[in-house]
PDB file of N, CA and C in Angstrom:
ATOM      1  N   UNK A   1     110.768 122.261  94.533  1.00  0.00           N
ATOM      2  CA  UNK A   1     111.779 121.939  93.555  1.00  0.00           C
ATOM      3  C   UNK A   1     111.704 122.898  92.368  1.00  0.00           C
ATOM      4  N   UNK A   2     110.488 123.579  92.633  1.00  0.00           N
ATOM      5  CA  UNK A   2     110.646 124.556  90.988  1.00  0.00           C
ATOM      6  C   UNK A   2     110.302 124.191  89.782  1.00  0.00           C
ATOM      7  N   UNK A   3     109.721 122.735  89.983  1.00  0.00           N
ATOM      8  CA  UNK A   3     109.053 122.153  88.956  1.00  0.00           C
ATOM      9  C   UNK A   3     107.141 122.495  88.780  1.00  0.00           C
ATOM     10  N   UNK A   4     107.183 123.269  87.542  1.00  0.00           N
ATOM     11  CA  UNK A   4     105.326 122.865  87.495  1.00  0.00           C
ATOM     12  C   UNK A   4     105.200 122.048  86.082  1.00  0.00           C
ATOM     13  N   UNK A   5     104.488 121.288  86.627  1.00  0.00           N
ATOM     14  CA  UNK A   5     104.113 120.371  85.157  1.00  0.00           C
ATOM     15  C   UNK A   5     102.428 121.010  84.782  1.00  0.00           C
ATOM     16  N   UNK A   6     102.506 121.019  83.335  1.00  0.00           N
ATOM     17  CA  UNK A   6     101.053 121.323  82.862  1.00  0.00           C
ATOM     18  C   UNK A   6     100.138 119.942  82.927  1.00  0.00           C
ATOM     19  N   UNK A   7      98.556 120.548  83.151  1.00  0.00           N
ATOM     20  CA  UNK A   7      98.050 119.405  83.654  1.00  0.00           C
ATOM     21  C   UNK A   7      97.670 118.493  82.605  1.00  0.00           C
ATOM     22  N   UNK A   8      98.071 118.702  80.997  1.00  0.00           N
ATOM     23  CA  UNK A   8      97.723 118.168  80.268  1.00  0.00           C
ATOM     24  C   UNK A   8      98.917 116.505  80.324  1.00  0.00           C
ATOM     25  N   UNK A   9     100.422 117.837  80.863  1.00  0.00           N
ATOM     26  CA  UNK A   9     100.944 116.201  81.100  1.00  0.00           C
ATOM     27  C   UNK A   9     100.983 115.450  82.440  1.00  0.00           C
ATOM     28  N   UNK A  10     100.423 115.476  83.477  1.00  0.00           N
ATOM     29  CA  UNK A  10      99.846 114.973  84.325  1.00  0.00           C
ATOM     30  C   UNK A  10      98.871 113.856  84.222  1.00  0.00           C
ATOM     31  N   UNK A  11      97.640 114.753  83.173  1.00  0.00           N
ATOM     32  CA  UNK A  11      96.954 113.715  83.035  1.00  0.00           C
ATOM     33  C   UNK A  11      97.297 112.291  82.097  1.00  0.00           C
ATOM     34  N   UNK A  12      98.264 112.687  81.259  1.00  0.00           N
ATOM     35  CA  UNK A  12      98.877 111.763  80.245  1.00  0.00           C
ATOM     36  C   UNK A  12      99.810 110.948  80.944  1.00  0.00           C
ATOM     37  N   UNK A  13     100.041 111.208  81.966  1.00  0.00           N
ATOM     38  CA  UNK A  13     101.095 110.423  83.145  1.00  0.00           C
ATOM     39  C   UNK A  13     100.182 109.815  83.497  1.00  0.00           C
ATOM     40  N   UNK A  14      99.636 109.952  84.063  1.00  0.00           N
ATOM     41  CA  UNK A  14      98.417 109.242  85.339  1.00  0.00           C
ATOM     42  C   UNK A  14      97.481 108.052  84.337  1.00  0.00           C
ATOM     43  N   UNK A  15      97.007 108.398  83.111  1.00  0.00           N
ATOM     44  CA  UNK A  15      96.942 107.657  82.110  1.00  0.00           C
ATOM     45  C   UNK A  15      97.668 106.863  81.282  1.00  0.00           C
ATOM     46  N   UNK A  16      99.043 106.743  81.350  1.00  0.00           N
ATOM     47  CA  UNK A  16      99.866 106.225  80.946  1.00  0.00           C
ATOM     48  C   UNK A  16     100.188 105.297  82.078  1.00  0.00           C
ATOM     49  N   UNK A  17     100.183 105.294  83.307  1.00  0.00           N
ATOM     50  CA  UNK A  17     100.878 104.191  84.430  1.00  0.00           C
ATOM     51  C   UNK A  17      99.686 103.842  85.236  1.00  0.00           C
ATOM     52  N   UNK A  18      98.553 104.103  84.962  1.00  0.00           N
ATOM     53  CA  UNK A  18      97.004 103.917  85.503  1.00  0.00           C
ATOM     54  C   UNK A  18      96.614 102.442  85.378  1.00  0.00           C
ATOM     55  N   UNK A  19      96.901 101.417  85.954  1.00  0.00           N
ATOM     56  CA  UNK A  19      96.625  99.875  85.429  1.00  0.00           C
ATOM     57  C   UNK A  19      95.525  99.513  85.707  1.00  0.00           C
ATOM     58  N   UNK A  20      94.477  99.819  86.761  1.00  0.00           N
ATOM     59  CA  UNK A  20      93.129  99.717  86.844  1.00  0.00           C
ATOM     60  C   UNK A  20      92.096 100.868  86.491  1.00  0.00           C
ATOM     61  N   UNK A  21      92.860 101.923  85.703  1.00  0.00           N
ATOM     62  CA  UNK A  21      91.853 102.868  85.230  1.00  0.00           C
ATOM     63  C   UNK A  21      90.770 103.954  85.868  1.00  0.00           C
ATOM     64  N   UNK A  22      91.252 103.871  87.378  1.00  0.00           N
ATOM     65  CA  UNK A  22      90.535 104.535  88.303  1.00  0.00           C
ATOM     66  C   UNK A  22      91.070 106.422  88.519  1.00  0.00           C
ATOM     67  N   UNK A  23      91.796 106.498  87.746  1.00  0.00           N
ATOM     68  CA  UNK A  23      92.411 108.131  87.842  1.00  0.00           C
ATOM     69  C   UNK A  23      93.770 108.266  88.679  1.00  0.00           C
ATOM     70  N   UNK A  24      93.793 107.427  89.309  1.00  0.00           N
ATOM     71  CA  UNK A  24      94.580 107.406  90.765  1.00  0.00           C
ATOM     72  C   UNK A  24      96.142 106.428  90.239  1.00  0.00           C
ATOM     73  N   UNK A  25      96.936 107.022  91.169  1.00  0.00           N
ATOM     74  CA  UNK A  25      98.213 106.149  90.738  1.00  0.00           C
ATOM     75  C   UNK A  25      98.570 105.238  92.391  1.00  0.00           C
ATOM     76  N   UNK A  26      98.545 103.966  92.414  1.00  0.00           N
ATOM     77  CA  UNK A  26      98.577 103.268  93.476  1.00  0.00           C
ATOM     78  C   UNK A  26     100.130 103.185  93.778  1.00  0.00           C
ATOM     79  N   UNK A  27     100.529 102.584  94.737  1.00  0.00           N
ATOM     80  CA  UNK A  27     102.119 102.595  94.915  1.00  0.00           C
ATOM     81  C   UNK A  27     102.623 101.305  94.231  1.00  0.00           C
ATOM     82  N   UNK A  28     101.921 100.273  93.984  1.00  0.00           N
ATOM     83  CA  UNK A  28     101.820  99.117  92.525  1.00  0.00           C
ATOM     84  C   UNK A  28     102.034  99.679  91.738  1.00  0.00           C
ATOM     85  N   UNK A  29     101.433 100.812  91.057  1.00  0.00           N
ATOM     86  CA  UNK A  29     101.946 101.532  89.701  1.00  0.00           C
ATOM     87  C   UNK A  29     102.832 102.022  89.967  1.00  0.00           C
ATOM     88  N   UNK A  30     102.956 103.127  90.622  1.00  0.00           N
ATOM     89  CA  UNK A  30     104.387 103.213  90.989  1.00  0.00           C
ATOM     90  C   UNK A  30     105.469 102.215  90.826  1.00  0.00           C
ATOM     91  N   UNK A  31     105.389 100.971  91.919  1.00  0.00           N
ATOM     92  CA  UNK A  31     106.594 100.485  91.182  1.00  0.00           C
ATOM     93  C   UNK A  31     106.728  99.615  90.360  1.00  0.00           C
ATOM     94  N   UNK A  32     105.783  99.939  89.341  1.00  0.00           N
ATOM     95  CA  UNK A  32     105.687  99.054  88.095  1.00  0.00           C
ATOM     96  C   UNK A  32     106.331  99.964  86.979  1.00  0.00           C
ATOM     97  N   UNK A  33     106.798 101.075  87.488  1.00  0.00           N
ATOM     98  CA  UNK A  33     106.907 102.438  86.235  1.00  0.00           C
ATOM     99  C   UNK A  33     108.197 102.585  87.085  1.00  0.00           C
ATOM    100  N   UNK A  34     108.758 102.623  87.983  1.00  0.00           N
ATOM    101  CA  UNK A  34     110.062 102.739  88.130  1.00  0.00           C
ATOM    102  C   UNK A  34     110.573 101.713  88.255  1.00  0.00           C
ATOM    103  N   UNK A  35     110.707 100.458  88.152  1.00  0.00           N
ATOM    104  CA  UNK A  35     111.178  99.356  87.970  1.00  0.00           C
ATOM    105  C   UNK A  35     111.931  99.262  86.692  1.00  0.00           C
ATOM    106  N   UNK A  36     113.058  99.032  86.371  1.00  0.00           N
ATOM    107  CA  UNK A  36     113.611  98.980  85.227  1.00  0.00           C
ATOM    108  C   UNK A  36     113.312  98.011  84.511  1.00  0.00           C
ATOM    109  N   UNK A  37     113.335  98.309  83.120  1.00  0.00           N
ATOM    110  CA  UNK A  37     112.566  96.773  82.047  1.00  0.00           C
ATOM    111  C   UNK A  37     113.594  96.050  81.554  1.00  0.00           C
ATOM    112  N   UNK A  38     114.779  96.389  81.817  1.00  0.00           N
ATOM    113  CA  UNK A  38     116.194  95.301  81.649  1.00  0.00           C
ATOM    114  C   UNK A  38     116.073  94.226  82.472  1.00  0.00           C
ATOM    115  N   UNK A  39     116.398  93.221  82.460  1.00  0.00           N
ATOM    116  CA  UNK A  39     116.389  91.757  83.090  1.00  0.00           C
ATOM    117  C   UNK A  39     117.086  91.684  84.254  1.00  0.00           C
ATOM    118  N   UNK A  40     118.573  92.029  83.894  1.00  0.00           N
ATOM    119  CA  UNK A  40     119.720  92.597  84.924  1.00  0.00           C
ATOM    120  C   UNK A  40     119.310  93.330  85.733  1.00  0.00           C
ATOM    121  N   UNK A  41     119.270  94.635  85.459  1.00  0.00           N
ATOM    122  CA  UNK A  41     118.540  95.579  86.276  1.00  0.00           C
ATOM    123  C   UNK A  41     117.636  95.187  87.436  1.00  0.00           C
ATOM    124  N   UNK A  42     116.459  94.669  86.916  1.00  0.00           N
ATOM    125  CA  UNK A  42     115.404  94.785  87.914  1.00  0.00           C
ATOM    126  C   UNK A  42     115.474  93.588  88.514  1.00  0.00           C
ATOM    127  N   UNK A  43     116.164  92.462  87.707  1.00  0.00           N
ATOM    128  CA  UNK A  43     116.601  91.419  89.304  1.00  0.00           C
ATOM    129  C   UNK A  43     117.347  91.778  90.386  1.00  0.00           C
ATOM    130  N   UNK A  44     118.355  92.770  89.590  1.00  0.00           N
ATOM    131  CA  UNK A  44     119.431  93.361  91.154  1.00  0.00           C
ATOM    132  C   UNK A  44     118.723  94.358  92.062  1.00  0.00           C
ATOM    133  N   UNK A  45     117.440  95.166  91.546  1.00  0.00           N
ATOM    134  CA  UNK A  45     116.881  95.826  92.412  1.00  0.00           C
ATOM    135  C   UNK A  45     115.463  95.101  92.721  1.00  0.00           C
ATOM    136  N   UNK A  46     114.963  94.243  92.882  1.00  0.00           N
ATOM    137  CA  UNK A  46     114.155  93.189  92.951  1.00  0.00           C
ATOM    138  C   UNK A  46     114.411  92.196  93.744  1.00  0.00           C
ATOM    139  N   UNK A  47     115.724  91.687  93.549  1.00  0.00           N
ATOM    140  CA  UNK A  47     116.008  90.846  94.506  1.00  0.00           C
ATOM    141  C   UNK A  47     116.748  91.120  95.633  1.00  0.00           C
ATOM    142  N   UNK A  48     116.939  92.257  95.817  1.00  0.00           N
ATOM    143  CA  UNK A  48     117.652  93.328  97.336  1.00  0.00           C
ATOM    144  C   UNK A  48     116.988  92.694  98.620  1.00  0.00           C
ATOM    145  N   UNK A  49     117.270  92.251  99.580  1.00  0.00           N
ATOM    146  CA  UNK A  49     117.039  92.366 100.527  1.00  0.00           C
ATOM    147  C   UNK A  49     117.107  93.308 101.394  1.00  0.00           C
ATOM    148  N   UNK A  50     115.583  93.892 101.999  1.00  0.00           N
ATOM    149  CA  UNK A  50     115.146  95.038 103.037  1.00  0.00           C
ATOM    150  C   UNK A  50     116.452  95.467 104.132  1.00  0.00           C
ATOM    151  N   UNK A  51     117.306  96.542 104.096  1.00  0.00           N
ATOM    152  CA  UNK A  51     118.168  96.231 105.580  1.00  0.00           C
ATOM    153  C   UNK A  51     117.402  96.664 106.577  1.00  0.00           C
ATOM    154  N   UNK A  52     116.556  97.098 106.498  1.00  0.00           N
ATOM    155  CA  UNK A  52     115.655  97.339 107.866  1.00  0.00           C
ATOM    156  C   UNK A  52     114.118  97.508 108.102  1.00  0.00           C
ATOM    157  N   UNK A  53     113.826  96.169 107.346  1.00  0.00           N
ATOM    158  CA  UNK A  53     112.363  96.091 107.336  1.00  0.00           C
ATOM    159  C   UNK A  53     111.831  95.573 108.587  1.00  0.00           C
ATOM    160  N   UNK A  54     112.932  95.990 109.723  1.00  0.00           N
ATOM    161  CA  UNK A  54     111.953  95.412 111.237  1.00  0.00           C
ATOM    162  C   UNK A  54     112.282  96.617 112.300  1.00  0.00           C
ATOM    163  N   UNK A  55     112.696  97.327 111.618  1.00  0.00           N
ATOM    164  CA  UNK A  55     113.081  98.995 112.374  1.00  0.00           C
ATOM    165  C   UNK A  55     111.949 100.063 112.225  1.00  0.00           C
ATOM    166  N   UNK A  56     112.004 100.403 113.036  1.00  0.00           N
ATOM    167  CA  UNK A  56     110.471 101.313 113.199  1.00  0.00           C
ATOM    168  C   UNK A  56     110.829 102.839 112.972  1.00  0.00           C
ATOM    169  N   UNK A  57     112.409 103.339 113.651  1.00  0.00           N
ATOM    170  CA  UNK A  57     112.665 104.396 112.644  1.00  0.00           C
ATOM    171  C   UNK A  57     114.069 104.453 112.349  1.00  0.00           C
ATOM    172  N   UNK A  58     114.736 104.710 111.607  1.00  0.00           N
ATOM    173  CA  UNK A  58     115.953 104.568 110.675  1.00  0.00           C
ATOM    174  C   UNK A  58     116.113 106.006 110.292  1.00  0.00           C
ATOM    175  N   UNK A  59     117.741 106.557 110.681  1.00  0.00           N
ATOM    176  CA  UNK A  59     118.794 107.038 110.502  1.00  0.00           C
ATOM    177  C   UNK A  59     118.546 107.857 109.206  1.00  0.00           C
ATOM    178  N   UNK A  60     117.965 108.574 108.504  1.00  0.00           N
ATOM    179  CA  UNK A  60     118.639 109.128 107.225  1.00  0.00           C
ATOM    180  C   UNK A  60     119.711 108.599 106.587  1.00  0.00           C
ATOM    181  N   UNK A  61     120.553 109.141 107.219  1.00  0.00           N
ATOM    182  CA  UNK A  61     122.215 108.455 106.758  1.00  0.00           C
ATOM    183  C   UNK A  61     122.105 107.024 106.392  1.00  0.00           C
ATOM    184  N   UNK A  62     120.920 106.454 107.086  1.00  0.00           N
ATOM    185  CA  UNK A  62     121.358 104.764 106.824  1.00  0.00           C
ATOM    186  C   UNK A  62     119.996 104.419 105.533  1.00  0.00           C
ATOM    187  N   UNK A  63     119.569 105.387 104.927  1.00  0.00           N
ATOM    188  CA  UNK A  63     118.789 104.902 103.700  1.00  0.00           C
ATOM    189  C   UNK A  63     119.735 104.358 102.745  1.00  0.00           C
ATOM    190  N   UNK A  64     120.816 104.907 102.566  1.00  0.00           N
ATOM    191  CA  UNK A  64     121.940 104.190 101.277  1.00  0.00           C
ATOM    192  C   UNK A  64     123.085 104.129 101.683  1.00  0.00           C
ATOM    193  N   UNK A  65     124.146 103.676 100.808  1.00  0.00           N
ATOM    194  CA  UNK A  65     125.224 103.545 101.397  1.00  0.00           C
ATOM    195  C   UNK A  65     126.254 104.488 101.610  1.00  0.00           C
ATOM    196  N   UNK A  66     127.694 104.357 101.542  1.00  0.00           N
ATOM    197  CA  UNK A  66     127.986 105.293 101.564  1.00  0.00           C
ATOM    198  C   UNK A  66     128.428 105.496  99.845  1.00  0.00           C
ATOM    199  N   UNK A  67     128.814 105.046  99.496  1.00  0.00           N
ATOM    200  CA  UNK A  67     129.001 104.975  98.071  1.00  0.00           C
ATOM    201  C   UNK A  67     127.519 105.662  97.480  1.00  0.00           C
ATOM    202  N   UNK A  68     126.778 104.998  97.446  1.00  0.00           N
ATOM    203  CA  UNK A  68     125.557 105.813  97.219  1.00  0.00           C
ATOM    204  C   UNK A  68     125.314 107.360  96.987  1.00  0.00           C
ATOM    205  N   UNK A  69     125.519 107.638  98.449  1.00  0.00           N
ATOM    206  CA  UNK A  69     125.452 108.890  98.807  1.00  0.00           C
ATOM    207  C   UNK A  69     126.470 109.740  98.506  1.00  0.00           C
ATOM    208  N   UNK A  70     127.899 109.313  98.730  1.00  0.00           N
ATOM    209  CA  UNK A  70     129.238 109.900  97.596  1.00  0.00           C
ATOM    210  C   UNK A  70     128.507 110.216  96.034  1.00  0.00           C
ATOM    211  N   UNK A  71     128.067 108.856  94.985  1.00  0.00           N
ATOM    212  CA  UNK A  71     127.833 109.367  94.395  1.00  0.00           C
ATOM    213  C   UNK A  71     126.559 110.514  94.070  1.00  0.00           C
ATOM    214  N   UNK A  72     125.929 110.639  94.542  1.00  0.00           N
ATOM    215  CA  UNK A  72     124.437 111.314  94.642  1.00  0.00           C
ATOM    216  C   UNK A  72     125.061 112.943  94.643  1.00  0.00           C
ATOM    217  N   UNK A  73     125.523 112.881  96.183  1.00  0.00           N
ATOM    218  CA  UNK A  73     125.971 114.692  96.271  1.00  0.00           C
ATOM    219  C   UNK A  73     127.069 114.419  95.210  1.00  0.00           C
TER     220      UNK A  73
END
């Protein structure tokens, strides 16, 4: 992507979303830091139901919708 981050802000990331203090960012932190802190928000992406949490492999095309993906590209 062409992105380099300096490691000073790396480490200030990793320290900033670090909830057990081990250096490491778990996928819990993760989505504790992209989760939106609006009420609205993170109930509508919170309360989503999986469309294919019993599919073993899934389509590209079928990660979002089409609207989604209209808006994205």
């Amino acid at each position: 992507m062409g992105v380099f981050a300096h490691k000073d802000d790396v480490y200030t990331f990793v320290r900033r979303f670090d909830r057990d203090h081990d250096s490491k960012l778990l996928y819990s932190d993760y989505c504790d830091f992209m989760t939106p802190k609006d009420s609205y928000y993170k109930h509508a992406l919170t309360g989503r139901t999986p469309k294919y949490i019993h599919c073993k492999e899934v389509p590209r095309k079928n990660y979002f919708t089409d609207q989604s993906r209209d808006l994205f590209f």
